[in-house]
Each structure stands twice: as C-alpha cells, then as structure tokens.
PDB file of N, CA and C in Angstrom:
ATOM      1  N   UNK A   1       0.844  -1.191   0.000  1.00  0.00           N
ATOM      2  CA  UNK A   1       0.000   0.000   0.000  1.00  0.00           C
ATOM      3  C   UNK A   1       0.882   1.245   0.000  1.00  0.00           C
ATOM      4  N   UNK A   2       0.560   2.219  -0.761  1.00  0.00           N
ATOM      5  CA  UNK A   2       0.764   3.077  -0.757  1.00  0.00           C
ATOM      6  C   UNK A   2       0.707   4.428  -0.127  1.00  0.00           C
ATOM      7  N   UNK A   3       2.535   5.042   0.835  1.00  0.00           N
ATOM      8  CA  UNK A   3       1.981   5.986   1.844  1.00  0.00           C
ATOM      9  C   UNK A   3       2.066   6.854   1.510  1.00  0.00           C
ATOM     10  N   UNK A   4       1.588   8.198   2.308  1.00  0.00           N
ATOM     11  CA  UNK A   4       1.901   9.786   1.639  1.00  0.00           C
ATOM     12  C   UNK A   4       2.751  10.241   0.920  1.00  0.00           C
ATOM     13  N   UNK A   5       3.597   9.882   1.176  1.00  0.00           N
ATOM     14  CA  UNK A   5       5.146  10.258   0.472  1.00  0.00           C
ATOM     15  C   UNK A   5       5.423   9.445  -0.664  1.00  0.00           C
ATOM     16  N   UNK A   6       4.660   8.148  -1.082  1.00  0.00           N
ATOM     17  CA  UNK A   6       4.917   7.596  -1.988  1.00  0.00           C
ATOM     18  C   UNK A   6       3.913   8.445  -3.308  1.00  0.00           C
ATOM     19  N   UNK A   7       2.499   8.907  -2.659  1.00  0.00           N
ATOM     20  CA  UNK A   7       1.671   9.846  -3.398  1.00  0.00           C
ATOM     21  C   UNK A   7       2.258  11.037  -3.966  1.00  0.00           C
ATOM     22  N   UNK A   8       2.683  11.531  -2.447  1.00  0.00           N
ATOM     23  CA  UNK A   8       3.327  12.802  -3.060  1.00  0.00           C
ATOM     24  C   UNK A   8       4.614  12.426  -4.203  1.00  0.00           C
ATOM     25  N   UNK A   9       5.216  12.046  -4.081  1.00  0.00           N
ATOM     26  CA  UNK A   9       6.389  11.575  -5.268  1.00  0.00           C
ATOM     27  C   UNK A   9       5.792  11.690  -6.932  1.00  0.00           C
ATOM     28  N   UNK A  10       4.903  10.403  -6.854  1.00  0.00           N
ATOM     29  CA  UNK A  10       4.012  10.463  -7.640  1.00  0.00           C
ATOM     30  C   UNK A  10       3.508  11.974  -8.637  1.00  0.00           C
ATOM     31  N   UNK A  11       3.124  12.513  -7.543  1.00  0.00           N
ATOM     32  CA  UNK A  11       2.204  14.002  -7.940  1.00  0.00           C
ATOM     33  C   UNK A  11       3.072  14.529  -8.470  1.00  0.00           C
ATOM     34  N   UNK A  12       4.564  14.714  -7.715  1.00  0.00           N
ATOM     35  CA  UNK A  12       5.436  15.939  -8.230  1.00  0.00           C
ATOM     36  C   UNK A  12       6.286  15.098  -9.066  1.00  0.00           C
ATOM     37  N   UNK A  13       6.390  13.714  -9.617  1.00  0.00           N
ATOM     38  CA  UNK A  13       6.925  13.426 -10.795  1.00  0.00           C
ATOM     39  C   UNK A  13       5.769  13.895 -11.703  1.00  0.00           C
ATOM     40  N   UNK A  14       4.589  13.831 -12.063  1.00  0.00           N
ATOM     41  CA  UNK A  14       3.813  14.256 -13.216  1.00  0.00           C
ATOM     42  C   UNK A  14       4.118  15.428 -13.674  1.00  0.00           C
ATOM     43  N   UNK A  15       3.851  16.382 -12.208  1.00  0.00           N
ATOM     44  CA  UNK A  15       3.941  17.371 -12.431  1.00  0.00           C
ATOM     45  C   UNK A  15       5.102  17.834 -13.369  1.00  0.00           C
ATOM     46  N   UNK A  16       6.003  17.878 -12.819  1.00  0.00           N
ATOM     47  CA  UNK A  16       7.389  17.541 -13.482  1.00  0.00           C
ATOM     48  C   UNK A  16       7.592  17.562 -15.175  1.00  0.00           C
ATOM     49  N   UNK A  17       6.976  16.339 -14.999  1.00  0.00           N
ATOM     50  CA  UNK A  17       7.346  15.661 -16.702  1.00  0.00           C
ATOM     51  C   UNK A  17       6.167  16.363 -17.514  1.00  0.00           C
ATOM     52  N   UNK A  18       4.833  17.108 -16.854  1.00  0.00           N
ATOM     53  CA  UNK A  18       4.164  17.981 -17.851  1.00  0.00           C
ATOM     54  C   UNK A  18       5.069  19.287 -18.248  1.00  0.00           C
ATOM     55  N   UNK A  19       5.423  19.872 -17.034  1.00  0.00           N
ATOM     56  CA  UNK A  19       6.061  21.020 -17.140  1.00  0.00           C
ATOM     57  C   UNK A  19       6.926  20.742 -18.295  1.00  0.00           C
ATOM     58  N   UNK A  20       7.722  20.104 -18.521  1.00  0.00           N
ATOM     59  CA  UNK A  20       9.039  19.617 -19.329  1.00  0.00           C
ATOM     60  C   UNK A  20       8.663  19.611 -20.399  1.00  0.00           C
ATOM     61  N   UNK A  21       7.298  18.729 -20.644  1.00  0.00           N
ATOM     62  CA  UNK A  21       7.187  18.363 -21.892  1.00  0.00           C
ATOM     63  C   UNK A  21       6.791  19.907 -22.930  1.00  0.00           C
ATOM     64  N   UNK A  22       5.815  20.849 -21.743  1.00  0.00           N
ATOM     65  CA  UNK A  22       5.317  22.592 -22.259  1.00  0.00           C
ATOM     66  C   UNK A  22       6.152  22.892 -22.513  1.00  0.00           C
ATOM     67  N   UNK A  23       7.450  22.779 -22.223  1.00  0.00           N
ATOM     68  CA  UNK A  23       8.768  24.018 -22.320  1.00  0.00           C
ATOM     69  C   UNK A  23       9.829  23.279 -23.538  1.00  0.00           C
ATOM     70  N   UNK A  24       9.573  22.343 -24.239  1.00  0.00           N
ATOM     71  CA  UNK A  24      10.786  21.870 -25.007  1.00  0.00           C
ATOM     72  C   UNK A  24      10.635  22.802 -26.306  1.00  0.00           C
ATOM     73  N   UNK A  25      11.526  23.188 -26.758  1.00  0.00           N
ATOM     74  CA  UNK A  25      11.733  23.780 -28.152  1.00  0.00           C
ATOM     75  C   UNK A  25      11.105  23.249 -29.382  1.00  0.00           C
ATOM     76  N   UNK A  26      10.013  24.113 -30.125  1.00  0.00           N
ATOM     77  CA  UNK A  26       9.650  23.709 -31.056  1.00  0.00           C
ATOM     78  C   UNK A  26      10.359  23.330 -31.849  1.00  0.00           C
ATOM     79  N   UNK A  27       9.990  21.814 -32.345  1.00  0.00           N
ATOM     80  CA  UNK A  27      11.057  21.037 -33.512  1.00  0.00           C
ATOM     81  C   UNK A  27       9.943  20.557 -34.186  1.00  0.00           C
ATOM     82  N   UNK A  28      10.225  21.122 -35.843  1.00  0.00           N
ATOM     83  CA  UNK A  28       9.332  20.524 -37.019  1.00  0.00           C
ATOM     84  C   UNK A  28       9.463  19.043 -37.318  1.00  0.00           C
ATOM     85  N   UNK A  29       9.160  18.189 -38.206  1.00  0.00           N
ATOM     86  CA  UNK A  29       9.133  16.983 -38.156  1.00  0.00           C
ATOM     87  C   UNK A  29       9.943  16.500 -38.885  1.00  0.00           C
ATOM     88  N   UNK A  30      10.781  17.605 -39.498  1.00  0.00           N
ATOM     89  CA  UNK A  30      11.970  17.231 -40.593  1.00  0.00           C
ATOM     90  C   UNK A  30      13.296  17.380 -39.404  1.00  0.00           C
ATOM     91  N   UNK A  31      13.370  18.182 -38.106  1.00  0.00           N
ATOM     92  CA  UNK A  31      14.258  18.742 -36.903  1.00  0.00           C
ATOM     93  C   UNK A  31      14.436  19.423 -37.466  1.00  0.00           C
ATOM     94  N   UNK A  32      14.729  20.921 -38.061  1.00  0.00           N
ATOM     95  CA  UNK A  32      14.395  22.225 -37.829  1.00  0.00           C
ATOM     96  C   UNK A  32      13.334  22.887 -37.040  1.00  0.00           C
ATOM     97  N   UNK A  33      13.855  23.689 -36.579  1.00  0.00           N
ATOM     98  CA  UNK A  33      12.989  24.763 -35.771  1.00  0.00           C
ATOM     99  C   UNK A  33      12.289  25.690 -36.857  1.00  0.00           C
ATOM    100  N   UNK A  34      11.247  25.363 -36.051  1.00  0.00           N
ATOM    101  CA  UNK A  34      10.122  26.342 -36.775  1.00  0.00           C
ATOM    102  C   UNK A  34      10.314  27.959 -36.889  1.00  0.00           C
ATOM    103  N   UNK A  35      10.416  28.384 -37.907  1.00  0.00           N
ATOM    104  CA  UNK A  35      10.795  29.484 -37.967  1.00  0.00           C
ATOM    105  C   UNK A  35       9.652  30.911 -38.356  1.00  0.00           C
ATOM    106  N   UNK A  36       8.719  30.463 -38.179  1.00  0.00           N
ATOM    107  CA  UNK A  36       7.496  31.164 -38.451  1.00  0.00           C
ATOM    108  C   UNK A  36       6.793  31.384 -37.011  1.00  0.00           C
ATOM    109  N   UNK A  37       6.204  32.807 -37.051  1.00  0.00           N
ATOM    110  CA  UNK A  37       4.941  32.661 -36.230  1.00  0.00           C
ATOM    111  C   UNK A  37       4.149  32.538 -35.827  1.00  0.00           C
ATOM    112  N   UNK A  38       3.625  31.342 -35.103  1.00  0.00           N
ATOM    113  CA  UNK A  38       2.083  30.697 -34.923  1.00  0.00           C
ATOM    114  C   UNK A  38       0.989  31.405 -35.139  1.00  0.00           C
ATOM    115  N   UNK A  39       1.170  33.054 -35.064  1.00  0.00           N
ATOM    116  CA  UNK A  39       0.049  33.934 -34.488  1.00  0.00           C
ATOM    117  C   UNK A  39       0.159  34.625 -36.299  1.00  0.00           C
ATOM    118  N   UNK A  40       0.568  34.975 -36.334  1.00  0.00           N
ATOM    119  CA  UNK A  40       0.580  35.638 -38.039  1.00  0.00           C
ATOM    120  C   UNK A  40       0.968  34.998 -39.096  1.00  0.00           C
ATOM    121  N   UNK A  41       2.207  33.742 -39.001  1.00  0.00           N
ATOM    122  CA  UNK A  41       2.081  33.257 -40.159  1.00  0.00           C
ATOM    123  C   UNK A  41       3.960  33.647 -40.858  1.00  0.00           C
ATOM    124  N   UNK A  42       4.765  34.882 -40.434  1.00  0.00           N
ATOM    125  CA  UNK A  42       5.675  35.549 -40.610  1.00  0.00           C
ATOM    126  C   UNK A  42       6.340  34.617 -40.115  1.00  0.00           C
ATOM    127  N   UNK A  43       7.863  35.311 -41.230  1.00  0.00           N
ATOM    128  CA  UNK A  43       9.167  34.116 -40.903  1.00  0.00           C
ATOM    129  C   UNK A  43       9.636  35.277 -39.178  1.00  0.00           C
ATOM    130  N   UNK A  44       9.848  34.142 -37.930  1.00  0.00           N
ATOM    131  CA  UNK A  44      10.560  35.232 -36.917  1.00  0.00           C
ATOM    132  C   UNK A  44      11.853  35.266 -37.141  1.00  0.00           C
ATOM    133  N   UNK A  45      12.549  36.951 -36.660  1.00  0.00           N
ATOM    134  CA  UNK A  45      13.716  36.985 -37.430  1.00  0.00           C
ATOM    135  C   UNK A  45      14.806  36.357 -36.441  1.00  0.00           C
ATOM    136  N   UNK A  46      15.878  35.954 -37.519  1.00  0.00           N
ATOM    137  CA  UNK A  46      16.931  35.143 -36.929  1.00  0.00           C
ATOM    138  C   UNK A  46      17.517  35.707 -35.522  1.00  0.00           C
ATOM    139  N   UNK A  47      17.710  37.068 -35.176  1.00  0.00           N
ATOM    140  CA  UNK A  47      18.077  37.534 -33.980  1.00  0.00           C
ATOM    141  C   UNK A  47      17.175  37.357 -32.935  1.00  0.00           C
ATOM    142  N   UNK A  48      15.556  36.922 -33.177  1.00  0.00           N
ATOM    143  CA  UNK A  48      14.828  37.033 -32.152  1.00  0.00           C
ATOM    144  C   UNK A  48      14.904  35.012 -31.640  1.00  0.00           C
ATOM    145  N   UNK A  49      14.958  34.362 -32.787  1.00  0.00           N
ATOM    146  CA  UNK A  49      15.514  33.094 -32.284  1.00  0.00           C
ATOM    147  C   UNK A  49      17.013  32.629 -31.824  1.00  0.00           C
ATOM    148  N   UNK A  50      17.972  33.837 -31.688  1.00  0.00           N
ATOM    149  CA  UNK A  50      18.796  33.311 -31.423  1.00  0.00           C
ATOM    150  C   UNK A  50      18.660  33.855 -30.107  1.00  0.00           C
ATOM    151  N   UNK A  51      17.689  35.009 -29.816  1.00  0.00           N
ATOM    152  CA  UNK A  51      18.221  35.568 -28.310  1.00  0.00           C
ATOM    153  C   UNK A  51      16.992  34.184 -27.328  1.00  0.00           C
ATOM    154  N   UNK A  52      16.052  33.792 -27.633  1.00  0.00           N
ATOM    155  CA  UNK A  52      15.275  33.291 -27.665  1.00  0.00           C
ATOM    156  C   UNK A  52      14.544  32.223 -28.291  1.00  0.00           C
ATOM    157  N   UNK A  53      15.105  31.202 -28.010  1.00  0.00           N
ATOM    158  CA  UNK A  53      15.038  29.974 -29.229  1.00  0.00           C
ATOM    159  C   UNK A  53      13.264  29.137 -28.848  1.00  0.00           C
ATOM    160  N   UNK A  54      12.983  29.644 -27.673  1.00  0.00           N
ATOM    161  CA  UNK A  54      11.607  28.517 -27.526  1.00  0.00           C
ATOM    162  C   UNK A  54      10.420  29.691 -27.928  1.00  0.00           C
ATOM    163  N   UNK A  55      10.941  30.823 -28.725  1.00  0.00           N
ATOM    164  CA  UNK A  55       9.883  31.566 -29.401  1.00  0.00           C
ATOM    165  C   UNK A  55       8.893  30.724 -30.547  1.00  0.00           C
ATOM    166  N   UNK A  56       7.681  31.060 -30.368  1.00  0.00           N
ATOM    167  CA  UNK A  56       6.849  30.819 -31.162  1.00  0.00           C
ATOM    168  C   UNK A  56       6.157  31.855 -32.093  1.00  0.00           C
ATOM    169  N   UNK A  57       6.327  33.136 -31.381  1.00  0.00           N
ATOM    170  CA  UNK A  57       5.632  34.406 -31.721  1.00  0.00           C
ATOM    171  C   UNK A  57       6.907  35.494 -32.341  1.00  0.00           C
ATOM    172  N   UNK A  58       6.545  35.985 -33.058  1.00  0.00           N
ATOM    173  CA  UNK A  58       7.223  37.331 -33.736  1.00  0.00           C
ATOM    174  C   UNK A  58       7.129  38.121 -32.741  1.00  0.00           C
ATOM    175  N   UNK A  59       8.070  39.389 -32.929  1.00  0.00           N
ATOM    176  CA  UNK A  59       8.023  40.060 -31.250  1.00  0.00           C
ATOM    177  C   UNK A  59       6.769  41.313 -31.606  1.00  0.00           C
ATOM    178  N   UNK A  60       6.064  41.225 -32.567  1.00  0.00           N
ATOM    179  CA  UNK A  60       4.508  41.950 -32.614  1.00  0.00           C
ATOM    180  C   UNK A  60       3.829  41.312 -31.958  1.00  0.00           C
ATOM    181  N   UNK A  61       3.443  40.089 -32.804  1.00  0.00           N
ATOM    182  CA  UNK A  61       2.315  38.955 -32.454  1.00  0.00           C
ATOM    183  C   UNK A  61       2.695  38.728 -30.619  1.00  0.00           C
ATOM    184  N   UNK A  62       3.794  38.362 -30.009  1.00  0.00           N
ATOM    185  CA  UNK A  62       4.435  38.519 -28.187  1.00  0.00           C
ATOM    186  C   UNK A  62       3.759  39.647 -27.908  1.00  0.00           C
ATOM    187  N   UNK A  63       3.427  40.662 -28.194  1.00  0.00           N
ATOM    188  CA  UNK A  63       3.945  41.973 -27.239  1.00  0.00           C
ATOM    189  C   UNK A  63       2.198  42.311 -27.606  1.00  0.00           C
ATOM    190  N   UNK A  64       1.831  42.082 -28.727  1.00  0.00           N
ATOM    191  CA  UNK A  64       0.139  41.669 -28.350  1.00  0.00           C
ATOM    192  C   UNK A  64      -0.207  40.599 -27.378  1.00  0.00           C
ATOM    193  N   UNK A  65       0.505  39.584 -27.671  1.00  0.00           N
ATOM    194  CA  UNK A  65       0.193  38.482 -26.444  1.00  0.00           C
ATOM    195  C   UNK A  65      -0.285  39.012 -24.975  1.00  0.00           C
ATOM    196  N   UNK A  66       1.033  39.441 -24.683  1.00  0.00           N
ATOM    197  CA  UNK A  66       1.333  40.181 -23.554  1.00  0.00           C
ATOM    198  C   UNK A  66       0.482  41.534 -23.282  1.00  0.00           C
ATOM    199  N   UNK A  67      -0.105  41.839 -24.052  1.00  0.00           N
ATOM    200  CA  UNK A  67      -0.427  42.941 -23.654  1.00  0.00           C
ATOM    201  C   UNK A  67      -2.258  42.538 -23.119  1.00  0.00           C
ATOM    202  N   UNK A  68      -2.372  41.496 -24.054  1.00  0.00           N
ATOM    203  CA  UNK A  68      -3.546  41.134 -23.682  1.00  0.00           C
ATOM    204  C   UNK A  68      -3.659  39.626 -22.573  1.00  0.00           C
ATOM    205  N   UNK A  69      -3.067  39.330 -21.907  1.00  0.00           N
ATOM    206  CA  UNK A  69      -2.198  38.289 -21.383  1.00  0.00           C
ATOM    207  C   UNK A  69      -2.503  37.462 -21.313  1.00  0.00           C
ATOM    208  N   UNK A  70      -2.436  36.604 -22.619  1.00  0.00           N
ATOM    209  CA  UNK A  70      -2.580  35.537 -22.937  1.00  0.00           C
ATOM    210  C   UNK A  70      -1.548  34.792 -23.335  1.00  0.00           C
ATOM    211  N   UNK A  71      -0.146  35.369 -22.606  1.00  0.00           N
ATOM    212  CA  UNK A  71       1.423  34.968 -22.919  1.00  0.00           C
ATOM    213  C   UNK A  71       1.631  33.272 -22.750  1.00  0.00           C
ATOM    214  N   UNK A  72       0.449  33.205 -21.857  1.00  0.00           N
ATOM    215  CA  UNK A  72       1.011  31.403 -21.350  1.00  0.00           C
ATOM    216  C   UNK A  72       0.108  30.964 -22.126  1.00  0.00           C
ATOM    217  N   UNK A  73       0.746  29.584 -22.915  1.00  0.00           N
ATOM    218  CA  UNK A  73      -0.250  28.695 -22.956  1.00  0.00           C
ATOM    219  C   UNK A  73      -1.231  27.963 -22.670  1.00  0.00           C
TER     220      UNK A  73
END
C-alpha cells in the first residue's frame, strides 16, 4: 500500500514531466525549428531566435500576447 510520500512523489513526478514536456523547443518533423509565427504566419527573425530559441511568436504577435495576457499557454 501506498503511503503519503509515496503519493506525493508520484504528484510531483507528473507534475514535473508535464512542465518539461510545455517548455521543449519547437522542432518541425523534418528537426528544424520552426521558424514562423504561430500567431501571423511571418518568418521570426533570426536575432529574435537566437536571443530566444523557444519563441513561437514574432516580437509583434508577443507583445500583443502580452499585452492582452494571454502569454502562457
């Protein structure tokens, strides 16, 4: 049987491995990184993926995100 601490383990491994899985770097199915923005469609420019590689958004399409805060997934 299973005691508290074996639960809790449990909980905060899921937790864990969801978090991980939200945060990995978009990779297309060929392994390139996606270089477009989800929200408009635009190539994002090479300086904004290099300062920032788990970008999905152009820094317009972000800074609308953000402004309306809907930054997290």
């Amino acid at each position: 049987m299973a005691d508290a601490a074996d639960n809790a383990g449990a909980v905060i491994e899921r937790h864990l491995s969801n978090a991980l899985a939200r945060h990995q770097l978009p990779v297309t199915v060929a392994g390139a990184m996606d270089i477009d923005c989800e929200d408009c469609g635009a190539e994002i420019p090479a300086q904004r993926r290099q300062a920032a590689p788990w970008a999905t958004t152009c820094i317009d399409c972000q800074s609308i995100r953000e402004a309306r805060g809907r930054h997290v997934r």
